[in-house]
PDB file of N, CA and C in Angstrom:
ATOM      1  N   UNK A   1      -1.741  49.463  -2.816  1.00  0.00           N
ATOM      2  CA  UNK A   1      -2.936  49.047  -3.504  1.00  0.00           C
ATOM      3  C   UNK A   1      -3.881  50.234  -3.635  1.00  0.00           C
ATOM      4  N   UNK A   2      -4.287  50.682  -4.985  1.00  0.00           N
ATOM      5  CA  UNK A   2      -5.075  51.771  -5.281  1.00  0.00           C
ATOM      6  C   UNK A   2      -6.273  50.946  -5.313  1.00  0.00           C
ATOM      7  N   UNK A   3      -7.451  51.519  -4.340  1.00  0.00           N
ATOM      8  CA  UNK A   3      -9.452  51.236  -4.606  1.00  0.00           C
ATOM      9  C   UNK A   3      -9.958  52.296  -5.598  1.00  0.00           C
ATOM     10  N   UNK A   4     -10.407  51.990  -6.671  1.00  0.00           N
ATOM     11  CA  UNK A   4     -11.167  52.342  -7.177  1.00  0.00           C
ATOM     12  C   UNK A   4     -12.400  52.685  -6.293  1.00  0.00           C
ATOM     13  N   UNK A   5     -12.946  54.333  -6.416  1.00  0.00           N
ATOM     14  CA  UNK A   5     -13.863  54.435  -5.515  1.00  0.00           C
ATOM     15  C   UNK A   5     -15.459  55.331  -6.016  1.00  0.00           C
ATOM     16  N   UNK A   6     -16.294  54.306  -6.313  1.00  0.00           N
ATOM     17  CA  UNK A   6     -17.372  54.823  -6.561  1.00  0.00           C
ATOM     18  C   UNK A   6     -18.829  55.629  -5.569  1.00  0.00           C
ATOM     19  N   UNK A   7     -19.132  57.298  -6.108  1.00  0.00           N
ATOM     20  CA  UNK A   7     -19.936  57.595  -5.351  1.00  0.00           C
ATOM     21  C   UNK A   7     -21.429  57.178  -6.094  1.00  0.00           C
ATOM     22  N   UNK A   8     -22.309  56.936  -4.776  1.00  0.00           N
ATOM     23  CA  UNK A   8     -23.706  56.951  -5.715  1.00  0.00           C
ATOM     24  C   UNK A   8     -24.240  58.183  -6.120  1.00  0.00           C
ATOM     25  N   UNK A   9     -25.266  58.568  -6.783  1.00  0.00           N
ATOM     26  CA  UNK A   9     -26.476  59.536  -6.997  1.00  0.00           C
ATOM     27  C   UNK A   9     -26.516  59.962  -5.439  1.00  0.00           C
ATOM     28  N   UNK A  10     -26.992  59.659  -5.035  1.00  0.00           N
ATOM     29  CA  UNK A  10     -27.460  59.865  -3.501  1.00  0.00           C
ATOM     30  C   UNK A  10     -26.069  60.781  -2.448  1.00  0.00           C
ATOM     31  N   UNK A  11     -25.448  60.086  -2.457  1.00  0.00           N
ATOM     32  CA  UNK A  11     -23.845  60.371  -2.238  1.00  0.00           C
ATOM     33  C   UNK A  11     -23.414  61.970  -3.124  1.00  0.00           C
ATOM     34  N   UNK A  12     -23.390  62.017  -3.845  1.00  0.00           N
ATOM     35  CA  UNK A  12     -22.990  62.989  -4.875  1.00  0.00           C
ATOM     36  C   UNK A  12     -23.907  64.384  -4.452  1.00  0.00           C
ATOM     37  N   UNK A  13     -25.235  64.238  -4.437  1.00  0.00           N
ATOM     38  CA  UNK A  13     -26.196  65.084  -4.184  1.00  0.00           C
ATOM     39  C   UNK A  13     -26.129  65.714  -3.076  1.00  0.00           C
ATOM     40  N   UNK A  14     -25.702  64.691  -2.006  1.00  0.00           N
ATOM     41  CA  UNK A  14     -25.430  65.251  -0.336  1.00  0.00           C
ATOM     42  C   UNK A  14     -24.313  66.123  -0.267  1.00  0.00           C
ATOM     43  N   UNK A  15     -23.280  65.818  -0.943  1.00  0.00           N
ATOM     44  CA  UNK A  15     -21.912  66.206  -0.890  1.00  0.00           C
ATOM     45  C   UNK A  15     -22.080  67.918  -1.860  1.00  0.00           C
ATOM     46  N   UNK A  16     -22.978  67.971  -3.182  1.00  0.00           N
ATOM     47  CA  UNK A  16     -23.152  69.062  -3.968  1.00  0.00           C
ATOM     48  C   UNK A  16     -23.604  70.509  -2.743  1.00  0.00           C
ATOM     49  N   UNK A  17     -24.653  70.054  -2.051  1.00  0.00           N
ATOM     50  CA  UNK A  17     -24.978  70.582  -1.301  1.00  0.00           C
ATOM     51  C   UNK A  17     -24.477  71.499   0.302  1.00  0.00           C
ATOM     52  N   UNK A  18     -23.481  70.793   0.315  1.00  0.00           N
ATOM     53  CA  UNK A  18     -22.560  71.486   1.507  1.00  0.00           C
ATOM     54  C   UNK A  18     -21.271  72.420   1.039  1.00  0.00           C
ATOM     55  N   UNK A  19     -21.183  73.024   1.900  1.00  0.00           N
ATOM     56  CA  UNK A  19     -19.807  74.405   1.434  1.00  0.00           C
ATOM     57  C   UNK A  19     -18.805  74.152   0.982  1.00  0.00           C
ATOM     58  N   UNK A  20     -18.205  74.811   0.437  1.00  0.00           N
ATOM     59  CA  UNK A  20     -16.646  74.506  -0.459  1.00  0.00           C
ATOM     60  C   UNK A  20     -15.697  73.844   0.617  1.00  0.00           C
ATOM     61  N   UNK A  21     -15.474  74.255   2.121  1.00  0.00           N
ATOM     62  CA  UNK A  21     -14.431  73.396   2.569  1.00  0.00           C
ATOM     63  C   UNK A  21     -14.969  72.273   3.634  1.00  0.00           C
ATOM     64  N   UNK A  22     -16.687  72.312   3.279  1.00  0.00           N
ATOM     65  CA  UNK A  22     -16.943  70.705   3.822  1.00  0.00           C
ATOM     66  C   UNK A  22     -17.070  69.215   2.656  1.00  0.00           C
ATOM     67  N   UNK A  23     -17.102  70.021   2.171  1.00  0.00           N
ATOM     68  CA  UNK A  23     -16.889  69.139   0.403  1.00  0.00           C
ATOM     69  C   UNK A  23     -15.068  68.335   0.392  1.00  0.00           C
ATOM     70  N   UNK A  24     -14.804  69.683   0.289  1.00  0.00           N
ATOM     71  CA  UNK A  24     -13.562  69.553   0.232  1.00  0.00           C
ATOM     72  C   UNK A  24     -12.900  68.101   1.373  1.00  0.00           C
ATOM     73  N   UNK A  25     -13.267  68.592   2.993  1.00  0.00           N
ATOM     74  CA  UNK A  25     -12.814  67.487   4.155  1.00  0.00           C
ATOM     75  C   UNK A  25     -12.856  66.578   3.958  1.00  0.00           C
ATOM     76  N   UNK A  26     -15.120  65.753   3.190  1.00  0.00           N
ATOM     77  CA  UNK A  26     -15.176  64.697   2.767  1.00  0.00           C
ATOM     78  C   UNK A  26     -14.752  64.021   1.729  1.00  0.00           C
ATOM     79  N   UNK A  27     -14.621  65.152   0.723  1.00  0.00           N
ATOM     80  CA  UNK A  27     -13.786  63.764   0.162  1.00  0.00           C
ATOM     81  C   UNK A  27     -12.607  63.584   0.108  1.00  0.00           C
ATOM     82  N   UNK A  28     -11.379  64.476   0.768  1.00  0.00           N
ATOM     83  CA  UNK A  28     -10.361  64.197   1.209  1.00  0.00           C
ATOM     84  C   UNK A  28     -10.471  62.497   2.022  1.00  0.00           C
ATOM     85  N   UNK A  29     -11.059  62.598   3.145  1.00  0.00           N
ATOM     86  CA  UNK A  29     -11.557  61.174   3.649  1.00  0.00           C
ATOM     87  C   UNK A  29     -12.021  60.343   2.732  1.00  0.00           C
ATOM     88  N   UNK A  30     -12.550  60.621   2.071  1.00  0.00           N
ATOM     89  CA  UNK A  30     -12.852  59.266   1.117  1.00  0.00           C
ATOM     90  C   UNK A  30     -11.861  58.647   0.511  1.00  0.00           C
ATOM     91  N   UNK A  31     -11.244  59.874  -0.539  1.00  0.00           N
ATOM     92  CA  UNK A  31     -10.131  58.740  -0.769  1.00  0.00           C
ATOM     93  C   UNK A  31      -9.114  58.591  -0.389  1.00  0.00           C
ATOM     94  N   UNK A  32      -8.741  58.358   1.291  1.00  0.00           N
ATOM     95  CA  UNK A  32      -7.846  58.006   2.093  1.00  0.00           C
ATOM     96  C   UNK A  32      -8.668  56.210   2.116  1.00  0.00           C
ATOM     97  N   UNK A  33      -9.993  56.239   1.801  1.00  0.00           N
ATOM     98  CA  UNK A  33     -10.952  55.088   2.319  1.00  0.00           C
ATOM     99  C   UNK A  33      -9.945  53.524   1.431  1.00  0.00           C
ATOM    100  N   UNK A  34      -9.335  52.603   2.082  1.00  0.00           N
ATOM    101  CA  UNK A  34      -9.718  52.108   2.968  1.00  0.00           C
ATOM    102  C   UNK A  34      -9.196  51.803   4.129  1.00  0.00           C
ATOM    103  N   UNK A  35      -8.180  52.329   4.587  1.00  0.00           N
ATOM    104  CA  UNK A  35      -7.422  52.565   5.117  1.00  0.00           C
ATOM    105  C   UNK A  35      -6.748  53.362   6.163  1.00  0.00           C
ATOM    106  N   UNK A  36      -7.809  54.203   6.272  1.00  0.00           N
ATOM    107  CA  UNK A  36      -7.526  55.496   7.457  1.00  0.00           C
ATOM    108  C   UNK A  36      -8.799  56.547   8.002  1.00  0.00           C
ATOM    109  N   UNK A  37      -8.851  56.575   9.119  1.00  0.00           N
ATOM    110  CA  UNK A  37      -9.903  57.472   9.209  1.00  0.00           C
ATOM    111  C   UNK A  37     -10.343  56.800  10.605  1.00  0.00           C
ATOM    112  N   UNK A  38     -12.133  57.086  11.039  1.00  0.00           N
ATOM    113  CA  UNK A  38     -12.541  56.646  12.064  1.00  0.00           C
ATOM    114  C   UNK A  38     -13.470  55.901  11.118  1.00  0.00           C
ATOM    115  N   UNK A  39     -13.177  54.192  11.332  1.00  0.00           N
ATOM    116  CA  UNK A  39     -14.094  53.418  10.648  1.00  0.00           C
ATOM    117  C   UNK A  39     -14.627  52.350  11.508  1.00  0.00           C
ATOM    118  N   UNK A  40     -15.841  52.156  10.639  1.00  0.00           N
ATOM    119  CA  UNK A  40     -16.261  51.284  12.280  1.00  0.00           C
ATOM    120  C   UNK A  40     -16.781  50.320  11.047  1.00  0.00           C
ATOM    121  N   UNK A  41     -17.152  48.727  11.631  1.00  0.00           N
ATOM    122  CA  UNK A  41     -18.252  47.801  10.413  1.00  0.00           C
ATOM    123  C   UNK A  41     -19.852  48.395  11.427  1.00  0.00           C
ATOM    124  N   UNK A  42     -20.397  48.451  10.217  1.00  0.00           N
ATOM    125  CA  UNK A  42     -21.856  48.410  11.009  1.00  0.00           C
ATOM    126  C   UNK A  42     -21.956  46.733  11.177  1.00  0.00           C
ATOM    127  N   UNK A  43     -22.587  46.622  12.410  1.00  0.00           N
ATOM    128  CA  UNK A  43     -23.322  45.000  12.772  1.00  0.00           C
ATOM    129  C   UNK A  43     -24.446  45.129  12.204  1.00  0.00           C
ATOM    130  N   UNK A  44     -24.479  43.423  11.539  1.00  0.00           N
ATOM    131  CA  UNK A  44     -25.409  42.771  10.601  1.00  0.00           C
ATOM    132  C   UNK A  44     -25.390  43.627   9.375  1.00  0.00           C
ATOM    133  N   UNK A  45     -24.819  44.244   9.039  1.00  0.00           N
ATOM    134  CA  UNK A  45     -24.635  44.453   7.311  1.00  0.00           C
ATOM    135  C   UNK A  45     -22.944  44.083   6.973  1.00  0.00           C
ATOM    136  N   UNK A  46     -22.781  44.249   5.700  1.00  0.00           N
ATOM    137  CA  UNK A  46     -21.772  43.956   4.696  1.00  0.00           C
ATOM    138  C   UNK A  46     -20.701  45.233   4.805  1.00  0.00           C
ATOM    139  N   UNK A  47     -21.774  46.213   5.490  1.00  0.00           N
ATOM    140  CA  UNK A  47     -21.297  47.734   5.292  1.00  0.00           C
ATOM    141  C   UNK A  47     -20.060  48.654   6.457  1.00  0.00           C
ATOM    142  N   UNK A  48     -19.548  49.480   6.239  1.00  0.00           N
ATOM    143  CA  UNK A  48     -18.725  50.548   7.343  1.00  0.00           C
ATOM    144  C   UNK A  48     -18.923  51.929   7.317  1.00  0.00           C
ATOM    145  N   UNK A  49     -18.630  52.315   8.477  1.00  0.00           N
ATOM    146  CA  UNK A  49     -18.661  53.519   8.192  1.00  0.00           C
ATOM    147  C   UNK A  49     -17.706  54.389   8.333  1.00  0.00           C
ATOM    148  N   UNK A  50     -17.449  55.608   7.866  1.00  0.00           N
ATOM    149  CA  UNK A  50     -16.762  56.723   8.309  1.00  0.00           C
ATOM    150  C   UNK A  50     -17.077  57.842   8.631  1.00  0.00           C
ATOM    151  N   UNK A  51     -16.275  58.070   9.798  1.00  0.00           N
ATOM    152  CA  UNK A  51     -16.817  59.987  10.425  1.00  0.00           C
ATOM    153  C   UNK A  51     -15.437  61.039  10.056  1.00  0.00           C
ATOM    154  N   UNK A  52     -16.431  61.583   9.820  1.00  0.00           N
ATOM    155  CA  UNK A  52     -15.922  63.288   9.251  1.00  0.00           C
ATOM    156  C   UNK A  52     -16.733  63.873  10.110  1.00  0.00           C
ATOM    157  N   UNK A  53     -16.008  64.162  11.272  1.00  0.00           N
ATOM    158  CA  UNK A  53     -16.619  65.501  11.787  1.00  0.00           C
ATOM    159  C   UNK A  53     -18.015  65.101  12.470  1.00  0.00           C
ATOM    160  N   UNK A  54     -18.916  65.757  11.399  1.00  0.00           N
ATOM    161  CA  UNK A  54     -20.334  65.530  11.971  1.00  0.00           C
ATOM    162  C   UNK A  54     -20.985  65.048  10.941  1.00  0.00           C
ATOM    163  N   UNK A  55     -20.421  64.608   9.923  1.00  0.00           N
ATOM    164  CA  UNK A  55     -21.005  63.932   8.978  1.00  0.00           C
ATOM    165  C   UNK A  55     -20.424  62.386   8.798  1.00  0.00           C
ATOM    166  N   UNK A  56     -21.728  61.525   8.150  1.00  0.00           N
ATOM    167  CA  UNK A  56     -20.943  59.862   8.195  1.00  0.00           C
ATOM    168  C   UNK A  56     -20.564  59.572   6.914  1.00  0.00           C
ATOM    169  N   UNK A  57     -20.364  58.592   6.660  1.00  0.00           N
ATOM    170  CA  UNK A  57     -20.739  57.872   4.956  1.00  0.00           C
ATOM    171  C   UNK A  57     -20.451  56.608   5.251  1.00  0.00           C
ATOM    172  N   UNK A  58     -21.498  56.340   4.734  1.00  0.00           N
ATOM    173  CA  UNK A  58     -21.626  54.478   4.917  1.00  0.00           C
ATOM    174  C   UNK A  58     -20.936  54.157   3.051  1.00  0.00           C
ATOM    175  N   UNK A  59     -20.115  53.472   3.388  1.00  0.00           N
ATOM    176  CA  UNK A  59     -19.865  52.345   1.877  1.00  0.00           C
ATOM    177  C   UNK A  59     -19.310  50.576   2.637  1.00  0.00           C
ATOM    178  N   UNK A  60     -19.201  50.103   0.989  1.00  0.00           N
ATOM    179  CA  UNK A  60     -19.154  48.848   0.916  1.00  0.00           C
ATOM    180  C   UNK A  60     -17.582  48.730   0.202  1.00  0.00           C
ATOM    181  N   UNK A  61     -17.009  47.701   0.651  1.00  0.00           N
ATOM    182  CA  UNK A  61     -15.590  47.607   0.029  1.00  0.00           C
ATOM    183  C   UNK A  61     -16.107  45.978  -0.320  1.00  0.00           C
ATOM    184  N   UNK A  62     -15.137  45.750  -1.579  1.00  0.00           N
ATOM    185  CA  UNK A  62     -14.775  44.304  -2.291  1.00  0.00           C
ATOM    186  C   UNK A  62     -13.546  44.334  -2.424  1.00  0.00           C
ATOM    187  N   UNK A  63     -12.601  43.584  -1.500  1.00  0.00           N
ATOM    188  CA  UNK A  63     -11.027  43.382  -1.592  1.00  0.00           C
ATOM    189  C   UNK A  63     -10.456  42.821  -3.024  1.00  0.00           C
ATOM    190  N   UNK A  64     -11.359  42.176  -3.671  1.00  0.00           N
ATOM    191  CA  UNK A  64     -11.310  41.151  -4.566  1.00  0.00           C
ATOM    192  C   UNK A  64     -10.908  42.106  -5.982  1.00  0.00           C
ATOM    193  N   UNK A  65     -11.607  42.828  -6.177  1.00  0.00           N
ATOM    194  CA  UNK A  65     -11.593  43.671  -7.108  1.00  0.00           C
ATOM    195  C   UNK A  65     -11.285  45.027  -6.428  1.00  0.00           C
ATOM    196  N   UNK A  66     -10.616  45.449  -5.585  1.00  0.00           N
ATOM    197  CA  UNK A  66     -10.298  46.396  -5.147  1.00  0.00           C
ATOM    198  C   UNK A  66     -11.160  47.883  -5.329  1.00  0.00           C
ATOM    199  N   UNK A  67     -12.168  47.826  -4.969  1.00  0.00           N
ATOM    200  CA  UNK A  67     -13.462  48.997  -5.437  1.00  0.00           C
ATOM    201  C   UNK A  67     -14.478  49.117  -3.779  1.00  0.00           C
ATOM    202  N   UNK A  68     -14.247  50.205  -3.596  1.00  0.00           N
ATOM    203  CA  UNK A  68     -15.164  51.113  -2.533  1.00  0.00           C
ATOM    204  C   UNK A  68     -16.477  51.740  -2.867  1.00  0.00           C
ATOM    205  N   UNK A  69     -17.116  51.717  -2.643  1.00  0.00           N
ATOM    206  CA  UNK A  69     -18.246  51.506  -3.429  1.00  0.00           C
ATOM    207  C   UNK A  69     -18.816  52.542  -2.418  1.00  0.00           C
ATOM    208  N   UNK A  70     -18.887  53.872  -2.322  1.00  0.00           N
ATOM    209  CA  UNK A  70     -19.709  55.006  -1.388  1.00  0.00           C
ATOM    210  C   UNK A  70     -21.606  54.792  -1.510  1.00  0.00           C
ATOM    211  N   UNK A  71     -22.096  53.980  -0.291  1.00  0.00           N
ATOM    212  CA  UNK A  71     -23.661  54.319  -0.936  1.00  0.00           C
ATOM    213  C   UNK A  71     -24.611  55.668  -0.211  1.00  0.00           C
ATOM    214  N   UNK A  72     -23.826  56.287   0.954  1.00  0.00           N
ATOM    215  CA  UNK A  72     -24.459  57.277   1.107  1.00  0.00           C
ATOM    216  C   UNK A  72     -23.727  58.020   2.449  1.00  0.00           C
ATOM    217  N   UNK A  73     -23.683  59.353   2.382  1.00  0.00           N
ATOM    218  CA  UNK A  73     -23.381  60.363   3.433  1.00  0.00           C
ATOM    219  C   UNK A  73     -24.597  61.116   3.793  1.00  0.00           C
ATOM    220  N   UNK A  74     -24.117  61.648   5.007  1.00  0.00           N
ATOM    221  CA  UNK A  74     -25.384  62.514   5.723  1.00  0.00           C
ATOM    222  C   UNK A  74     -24.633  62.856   6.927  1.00  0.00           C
ATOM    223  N   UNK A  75     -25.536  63.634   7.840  1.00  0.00           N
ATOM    224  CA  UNK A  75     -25.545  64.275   9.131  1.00  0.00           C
ATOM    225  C   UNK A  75     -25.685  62.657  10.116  1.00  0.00           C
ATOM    226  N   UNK A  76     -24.905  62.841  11.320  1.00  0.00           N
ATOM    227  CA  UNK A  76     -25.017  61.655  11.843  1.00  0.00           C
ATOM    228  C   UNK A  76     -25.722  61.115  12.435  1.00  0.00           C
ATOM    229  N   UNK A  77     -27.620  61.655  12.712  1.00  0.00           N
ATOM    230  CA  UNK A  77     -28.120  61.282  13.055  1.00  0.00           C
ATOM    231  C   UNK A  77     -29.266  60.665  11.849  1.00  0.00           C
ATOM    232  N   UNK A  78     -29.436  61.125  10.459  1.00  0.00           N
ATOM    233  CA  UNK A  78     -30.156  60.790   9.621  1.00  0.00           C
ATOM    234  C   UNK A  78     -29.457  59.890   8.572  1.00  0.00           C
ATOM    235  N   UNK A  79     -27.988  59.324   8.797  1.00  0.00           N
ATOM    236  CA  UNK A  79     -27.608  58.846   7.697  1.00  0.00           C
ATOM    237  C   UNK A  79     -28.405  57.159   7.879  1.00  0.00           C
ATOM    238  N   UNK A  80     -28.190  56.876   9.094  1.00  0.00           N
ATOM    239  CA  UNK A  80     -28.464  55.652   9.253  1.00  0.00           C
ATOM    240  C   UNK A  80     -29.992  54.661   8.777  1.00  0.00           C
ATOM    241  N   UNK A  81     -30.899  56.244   8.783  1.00  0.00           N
ATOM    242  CA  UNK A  81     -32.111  55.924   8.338  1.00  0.00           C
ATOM    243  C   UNK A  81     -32.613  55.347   7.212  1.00  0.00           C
TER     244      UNK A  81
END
């Protein structure tokens, strides 16, 4: 089963910003997403996360329509904010 996997604005901008082979790591991990990696559900949201390293990214999956939906990466102490 292939996810269609969408990044946001927000997502995109974080990722522009870091070096050619930390770019590269994350989104290798992403689109392994949904299926592999260190994923956790956050409690009381809809949402999960994944770690890369020292960076997170929170997205949303819909099984239904098979789409990953990235709403944001960061450093792991400011993503959550």
């Amino acid at each position: 089963m292939n996810y269609k996997i969408e990044l946001s604005k927000k997502a995109q901008k974080f990722i522009s910003k870091l070096e050619q082979k930390d770019q590269k790591r994350i989104l290798q991990s992403i689109y392994k997403l949904p299926f592999s990696g260190d994923i956790k559900h956050l409690k009381g949201l809809s949402r999960y996360r994944l770690r890369v390293g020292d960076y997170r990214v929170i997205y949303e999956i819909n099984n239904e329509v098979l789409f990953v939906n990235v709403i944001n990466i960061g450093n792991r102490g400011d993503v959550y904010k």
